[in-house]
Protein backbone atom coordinates (compact mmCIF):
# COMPACT_ATOMS: atom_id res chain seq x y z
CA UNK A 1 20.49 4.87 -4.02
CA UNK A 2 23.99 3.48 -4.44
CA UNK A 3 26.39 6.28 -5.67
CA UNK A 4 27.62 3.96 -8.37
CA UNK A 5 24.68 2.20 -9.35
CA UNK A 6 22.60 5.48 -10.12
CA UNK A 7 25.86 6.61 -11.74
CA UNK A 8 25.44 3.45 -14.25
CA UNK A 9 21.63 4.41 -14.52
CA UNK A 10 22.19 8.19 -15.73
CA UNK A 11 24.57 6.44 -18.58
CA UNK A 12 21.19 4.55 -19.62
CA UNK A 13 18.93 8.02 -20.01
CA UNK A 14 16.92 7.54 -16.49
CA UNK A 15 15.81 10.63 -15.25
CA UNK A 16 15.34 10.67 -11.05
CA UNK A 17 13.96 12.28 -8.06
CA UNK A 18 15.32 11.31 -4.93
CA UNK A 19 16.11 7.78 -5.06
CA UNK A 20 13.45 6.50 -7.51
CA UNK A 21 13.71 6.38 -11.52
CA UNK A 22 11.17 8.30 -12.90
CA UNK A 23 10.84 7.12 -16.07
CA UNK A 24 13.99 6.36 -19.13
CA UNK A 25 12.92 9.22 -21.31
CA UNK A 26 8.97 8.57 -21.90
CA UNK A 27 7.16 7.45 -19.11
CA UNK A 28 3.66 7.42 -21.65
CA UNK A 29 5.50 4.70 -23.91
CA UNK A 30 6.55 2.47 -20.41
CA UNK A 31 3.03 2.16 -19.22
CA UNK A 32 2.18 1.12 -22.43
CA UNK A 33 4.76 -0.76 -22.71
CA UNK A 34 4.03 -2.62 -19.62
CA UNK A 35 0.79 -3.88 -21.07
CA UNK A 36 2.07 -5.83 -23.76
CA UNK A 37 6.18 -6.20 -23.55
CA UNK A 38 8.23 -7.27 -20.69
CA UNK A 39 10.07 -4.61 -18.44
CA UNK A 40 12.77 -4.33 -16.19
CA UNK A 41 12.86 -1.62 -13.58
CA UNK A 42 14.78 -0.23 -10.81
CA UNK A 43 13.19 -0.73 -7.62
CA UNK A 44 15.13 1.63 -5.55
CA UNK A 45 12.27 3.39 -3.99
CA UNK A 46 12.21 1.00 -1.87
CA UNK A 47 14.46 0.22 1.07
CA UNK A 48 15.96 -3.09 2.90
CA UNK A 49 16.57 -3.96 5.91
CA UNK A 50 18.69 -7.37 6.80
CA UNK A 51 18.08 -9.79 10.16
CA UNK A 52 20.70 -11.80 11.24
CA UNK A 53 21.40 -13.81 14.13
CA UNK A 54 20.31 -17.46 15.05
CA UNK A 55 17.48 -16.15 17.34
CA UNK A 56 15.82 -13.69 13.97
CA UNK A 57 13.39 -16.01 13.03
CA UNK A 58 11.54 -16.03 16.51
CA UNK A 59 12.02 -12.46 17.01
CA UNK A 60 10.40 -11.58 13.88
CA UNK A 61 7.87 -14.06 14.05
CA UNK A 62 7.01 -12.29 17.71
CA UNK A 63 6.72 -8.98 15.67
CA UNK A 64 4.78 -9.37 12.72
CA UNK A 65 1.64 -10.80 11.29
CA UNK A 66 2.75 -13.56 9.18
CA UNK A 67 4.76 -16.90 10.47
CA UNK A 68 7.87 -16.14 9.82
CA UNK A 69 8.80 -19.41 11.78
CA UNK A 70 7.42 -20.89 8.68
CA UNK A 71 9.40 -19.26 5.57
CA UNK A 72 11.74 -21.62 4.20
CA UNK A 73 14.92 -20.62 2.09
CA UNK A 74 12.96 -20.75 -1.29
CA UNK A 75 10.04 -18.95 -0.33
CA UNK A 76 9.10 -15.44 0.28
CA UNK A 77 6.17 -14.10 2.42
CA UNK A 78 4.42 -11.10 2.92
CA UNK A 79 3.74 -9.71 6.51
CA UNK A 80 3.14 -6.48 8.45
CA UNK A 81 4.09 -4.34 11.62
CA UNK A 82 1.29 -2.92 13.68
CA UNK A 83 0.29 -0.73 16.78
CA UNK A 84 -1.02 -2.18 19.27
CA UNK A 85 -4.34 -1.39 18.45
CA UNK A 86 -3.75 -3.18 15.38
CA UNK A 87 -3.20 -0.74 12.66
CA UNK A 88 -0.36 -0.73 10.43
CA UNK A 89 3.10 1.10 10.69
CA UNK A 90 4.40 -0.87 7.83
CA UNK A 91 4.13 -4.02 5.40
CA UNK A 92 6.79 -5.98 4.23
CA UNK A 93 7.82 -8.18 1.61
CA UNK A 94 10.18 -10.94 2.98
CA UNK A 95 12.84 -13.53 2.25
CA UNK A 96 15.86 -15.53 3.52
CA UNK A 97 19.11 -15.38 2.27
CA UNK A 98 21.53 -18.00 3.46
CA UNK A 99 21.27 -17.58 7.11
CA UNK A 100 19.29 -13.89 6.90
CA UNK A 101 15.94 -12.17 6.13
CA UNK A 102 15.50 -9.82 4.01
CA UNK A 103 12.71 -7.29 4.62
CA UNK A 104 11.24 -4.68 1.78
CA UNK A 105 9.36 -1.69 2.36
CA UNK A 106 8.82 1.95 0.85
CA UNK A 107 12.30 3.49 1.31
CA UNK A 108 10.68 6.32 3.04
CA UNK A 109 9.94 4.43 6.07
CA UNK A 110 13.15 2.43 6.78
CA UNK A 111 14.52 4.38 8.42
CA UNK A 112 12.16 4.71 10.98
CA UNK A 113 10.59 1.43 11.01
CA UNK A 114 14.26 -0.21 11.55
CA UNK A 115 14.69 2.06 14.58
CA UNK A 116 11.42 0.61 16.25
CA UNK A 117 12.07 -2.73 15.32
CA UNK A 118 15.54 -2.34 16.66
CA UNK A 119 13.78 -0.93 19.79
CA UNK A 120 13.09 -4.64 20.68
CA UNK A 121 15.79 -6.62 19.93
CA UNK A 122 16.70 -6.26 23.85
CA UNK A 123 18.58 -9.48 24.67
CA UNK A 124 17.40 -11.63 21.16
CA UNK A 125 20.65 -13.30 19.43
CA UNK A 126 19.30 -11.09 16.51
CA UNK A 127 20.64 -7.90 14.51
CA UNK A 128 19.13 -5.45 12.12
CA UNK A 129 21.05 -3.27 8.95
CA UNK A 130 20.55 -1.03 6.02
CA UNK A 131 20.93 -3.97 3.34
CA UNK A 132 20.28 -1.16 0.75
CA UNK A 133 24.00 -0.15 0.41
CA UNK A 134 25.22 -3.59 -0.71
CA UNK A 135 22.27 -4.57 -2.87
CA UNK A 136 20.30 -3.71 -5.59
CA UNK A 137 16.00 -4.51 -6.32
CA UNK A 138 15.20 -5.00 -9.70
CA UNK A 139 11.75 -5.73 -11.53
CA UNK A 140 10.92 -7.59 -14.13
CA UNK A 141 7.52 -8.70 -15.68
CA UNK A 142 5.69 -9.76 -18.98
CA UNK A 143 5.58 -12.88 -21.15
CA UNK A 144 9.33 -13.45 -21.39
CA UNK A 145 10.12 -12.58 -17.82
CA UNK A 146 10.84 -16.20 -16.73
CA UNK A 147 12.66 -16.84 -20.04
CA UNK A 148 15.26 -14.07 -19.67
CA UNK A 149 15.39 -15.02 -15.83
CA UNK A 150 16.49 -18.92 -17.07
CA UNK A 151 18.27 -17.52 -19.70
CA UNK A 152 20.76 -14.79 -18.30
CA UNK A 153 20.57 -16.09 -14.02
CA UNK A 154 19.46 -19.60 -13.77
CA UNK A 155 15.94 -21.62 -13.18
CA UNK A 156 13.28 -19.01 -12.16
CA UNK A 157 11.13 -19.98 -9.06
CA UNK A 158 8.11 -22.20 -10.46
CA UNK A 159 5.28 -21.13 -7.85
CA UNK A 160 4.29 -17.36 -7.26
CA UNK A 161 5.94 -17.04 -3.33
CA UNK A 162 8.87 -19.21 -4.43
CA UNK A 163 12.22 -17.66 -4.63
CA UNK A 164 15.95 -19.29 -6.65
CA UNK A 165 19.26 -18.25 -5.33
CA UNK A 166 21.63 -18.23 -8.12
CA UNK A 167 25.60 -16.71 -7.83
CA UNK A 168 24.03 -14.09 -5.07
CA UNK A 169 21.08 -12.86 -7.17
CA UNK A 170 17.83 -14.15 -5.00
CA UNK A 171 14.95 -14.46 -7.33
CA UNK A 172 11.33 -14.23 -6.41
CA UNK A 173 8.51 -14.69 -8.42
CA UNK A 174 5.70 -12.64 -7.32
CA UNK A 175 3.02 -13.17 -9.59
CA UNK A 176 2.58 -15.20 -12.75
CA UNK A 177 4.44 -13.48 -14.77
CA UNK A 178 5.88 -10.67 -12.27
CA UNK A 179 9.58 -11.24 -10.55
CA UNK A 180 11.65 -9.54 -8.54
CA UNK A 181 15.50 -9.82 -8.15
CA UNK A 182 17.81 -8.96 -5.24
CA UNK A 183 21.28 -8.64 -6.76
CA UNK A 184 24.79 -7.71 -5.32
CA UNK A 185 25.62 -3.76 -6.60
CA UNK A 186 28.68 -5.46 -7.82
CA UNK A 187 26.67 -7.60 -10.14
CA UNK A 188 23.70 -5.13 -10.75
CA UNK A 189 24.72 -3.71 -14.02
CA UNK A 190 26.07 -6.78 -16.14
CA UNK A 191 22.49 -8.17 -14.99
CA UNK A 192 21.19 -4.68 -16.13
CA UNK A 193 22.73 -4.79 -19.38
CA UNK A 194 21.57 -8.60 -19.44
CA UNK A 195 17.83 -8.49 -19.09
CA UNK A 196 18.09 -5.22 -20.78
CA UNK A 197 18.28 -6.65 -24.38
CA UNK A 198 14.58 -7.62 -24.58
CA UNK A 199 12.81 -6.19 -21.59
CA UNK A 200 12.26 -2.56 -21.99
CA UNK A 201 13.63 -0.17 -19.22
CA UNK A 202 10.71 1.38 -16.89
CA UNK A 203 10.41 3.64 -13.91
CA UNK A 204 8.53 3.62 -10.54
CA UNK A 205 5.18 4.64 -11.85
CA UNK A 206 5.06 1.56 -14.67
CA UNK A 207 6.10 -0.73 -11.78
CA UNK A 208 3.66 0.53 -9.35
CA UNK A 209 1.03 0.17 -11.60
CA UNK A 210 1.76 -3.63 -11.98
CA UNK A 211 1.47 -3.73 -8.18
CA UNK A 212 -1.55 -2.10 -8.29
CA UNK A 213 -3.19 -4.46 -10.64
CA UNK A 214 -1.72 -7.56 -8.49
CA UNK A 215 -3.68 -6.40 -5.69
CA UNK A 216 -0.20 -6.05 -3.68
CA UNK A 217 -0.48 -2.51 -1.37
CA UNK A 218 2.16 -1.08 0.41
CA UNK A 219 1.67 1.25 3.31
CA UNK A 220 3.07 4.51 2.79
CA UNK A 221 3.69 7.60 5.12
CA UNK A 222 0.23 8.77 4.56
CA UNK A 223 -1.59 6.37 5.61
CA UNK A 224 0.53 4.34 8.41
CA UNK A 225 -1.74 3.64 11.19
CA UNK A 226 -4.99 3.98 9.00
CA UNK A 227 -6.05 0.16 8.20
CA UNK A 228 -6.04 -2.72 9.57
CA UNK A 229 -4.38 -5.83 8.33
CA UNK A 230 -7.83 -7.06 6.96
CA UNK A 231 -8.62 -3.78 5.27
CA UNK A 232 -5.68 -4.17 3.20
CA UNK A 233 -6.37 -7.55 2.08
CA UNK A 234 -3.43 -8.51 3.75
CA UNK A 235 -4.71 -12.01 4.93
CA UNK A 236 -6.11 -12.28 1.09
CA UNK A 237 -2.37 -12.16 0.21
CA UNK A 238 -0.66 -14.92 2.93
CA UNK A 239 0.74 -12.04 5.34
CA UNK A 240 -1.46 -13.10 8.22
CA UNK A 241 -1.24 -16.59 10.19
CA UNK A 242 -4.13 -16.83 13.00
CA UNK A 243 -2.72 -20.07 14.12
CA UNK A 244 0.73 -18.69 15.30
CA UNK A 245 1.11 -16.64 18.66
CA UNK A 246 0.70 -13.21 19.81
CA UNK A 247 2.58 -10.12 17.72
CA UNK A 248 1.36 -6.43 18.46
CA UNK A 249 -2.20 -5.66 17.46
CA UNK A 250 -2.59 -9.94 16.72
CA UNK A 251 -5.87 -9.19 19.54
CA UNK A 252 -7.26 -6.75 17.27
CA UNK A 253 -6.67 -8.75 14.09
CA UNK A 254 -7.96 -11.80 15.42
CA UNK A 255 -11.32 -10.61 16.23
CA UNK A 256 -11.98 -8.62 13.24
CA UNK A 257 -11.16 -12.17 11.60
CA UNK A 258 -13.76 -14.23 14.21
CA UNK A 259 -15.89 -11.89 15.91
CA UNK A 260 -16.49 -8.86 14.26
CA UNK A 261 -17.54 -7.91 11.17
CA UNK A 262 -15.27 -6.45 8.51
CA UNK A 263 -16.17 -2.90 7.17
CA UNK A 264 -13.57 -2.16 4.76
CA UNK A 265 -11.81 -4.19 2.17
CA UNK A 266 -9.54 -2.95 -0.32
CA UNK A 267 -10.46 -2.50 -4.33
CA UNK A 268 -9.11 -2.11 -7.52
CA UNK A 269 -10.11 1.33 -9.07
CA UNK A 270 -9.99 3.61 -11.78
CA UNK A 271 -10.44 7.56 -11.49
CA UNK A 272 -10.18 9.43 -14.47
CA UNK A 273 -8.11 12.86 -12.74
CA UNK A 274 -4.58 14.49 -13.19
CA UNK A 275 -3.58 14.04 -9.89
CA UNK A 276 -4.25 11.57 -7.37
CA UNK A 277 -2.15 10.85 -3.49
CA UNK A 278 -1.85 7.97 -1.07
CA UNK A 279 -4.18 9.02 1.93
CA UNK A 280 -6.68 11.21 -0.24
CA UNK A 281 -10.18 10.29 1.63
CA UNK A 282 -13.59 9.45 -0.71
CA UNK A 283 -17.27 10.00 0.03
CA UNK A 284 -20.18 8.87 -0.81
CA UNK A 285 -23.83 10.24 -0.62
CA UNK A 286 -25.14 7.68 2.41
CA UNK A 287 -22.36 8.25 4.59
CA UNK A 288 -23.38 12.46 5.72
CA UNK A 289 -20.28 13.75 4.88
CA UNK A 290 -18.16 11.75 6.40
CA UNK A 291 -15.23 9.77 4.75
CA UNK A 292 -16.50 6.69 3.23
CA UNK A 293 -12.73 5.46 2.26
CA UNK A 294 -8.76 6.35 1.25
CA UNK A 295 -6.52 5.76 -1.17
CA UNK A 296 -3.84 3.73 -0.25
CA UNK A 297 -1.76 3.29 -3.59
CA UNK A 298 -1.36 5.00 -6.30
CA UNK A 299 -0.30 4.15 -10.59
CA UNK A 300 -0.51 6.85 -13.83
CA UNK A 301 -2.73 3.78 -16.28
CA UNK A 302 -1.40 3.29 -19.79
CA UNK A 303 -5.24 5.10 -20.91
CA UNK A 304 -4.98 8.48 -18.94
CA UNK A 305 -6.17 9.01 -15.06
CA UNK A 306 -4.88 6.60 -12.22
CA UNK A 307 -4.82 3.35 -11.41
CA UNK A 308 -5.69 3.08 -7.47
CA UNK A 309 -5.75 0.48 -4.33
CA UNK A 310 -8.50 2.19 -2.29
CA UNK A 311 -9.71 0.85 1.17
CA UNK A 312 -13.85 2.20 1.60
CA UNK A 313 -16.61 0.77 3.41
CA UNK A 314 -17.94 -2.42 1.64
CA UNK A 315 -21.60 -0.79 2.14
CA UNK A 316 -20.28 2.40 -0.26
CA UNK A 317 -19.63 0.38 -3.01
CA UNK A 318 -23.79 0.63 -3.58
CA UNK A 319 -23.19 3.77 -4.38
CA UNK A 320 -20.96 6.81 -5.97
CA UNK A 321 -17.52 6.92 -4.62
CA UNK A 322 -15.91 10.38 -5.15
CA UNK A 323 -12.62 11.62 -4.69
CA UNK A 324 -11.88 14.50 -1.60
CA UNK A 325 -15.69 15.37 -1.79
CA UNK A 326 -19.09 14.51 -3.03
CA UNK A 327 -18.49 16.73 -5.80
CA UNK A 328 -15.61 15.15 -6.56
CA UNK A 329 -14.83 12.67 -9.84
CA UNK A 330 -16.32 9.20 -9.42
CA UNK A 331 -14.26 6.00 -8.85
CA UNK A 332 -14.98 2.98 -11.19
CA UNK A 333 -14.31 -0.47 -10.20
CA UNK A 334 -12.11 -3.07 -12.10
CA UNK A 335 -11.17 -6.66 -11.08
CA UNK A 336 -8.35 -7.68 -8.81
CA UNK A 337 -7.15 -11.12 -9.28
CA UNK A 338 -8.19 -12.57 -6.23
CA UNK A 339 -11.65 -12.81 -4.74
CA UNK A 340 -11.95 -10.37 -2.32
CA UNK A 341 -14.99 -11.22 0.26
């Protein structure tokens, strides 16, 4: 996190660990918050990595699942980065910005994942940096989201996917009533202060738990190399193309999509514990002790218990799914927002 912009954050009551905002003195009162109001929150758990170069677009496109070719300057895509046997090493959220791309992931894997993408730049008129240093992700989302967006930036992006440039601040609306903004540090706390006036101040947890009711997962260090795209719902979301060419793993994707069938999908539940981690494993009774599913993502929910994305076999959800053993608590289902078949 920017020494300055944290700096500006302590003056505001946040409370941190590493480089995420817990919570701004009552992280019970955000979540519920979140339900109702609109909120603004720091996104600096997450880190971003900037493409430049006239040749970025193909090399990209020759990397990751979705057609990059294909993103205009107002839009924003979701893809992924995969082994060769198809699993993922990372997702991304992605956008242009004048004559670069922007890529967002958990800032625990930048580091890493930029080194391997870096890996095979070779000869490609292309070139990769931390954009995290010169700008700052913020959150907002509720009823008045757009409102304060047209009110204190400039026209927010009609269409979930689109994305508004305005002074430097690249807008992008993610869900109906869900944005994100990527702002220049020097601009990031007049903005703050801004939005700040009606949208109550969150942390991490309140925004991941409005990612986990979109239906939006990230892969995170526990669980890199554990699904394929498919599993994740990725193609549900726009961050696979079949029609484009060959990326690493697109073998593997492609005939889970035409020739195989599809085991695992990725759900919306509820489990009422204290705790709860990104690659915990569940069971159920028909599967002989062996792992029916995982836990990709993680939320505290406004009610008590957590909020999770889990990936388990689509023939489990006949029965009881239980978290880290069969005599574990039971998993209830909710509704994601998009049809998940």
């Amino acid at each position: 996190m920017h020494d300055s912009w944290r700096a500006f954050l302590a003056t505001r009551q946040a409370t941190f660990s590493d480089d995420a905002v817990l919570h701004f003195g009552n992280q019970h009162a955000e979540l519920h918050a979140a339900r109702q109001d609109t909120v603004l929150a720091d996104l600096s758990h997450h880190g971003l990595i900037r493409f430049t170069g006239e040749e970025t677009s193909l090399f990209l496109n020759n990397l990751l699942s979705s057609d990059v070719k294909k993103l205009g300057v107002n839009q924003a895509q979701w893809s992924s980065f995969s082994t060769p046997k198809g699993r993922m090493l990372a997702n991304f959220l992605i956008w242009c910005d004048n004559e670069a791309y922007l890529l967002q992931l958990p800032k625990p894997l930048q580091a890493a994942i930029q080194k391997k993408l870096s890996m095979y730049v070779l000869r490609s008129k292309t070139k990769p940096a931390d954009a995290s240093a010169d700008t700052i992700l913020l959150g907002l989302a509720g009823t008045h989201a757009a409102t304060l967006i047209e009110r204190h930036i400039g026209p927010a992006p009609a269409a979930p996917m689109d994305t508004a440039h305005h002074n430097g601040v690249t807008v992008i609306r993610l869900s109906a009533q869900r944005f994100e903004l990527a702002v220049p540090v020097e601009q990031a706390a007049t903005i703050w202060e801004k939005l700040a006036e009606d949208a109550k101040p969150v942390g991490q947890a309140v925004w991941s738990w409005l990612e986990v009711q979109d239906g939006t997962p990230w892969i995170l260090p526990a669980t890199q190399e554990q699904f394929v795209p498919q599993m994740a719902n990725m193609e549900l979301i726009g961050a696979v193309s079949f029609s484009k060419g060959c990326y690493p793993g697109q073998e593997i994707v492609a005939r889970t999509q035409y020739l195989g069938k599809l085991k695992r999908r990725m759900y919306l539940m509820h489990v009422a514990v204290d705790e709860v981690s990104p690659g915990q494993e569940l069971y159920s009774a028909e599967m002989n002790g062996q792992a029916s599913g995982m836990i990709a993502n993680v939320a505290p929910a406004p009610g008590g218990g957590f909020d999770v994305l889990a990936v388990v076999q689509i023939a489990s959800l006949e029965h009881d799914l239980h978290l880290g053993s069969l005599e574990g608590p039971v998993l209830i289902r909710k509704t994601l927002p998009y049809a998940v078949h």
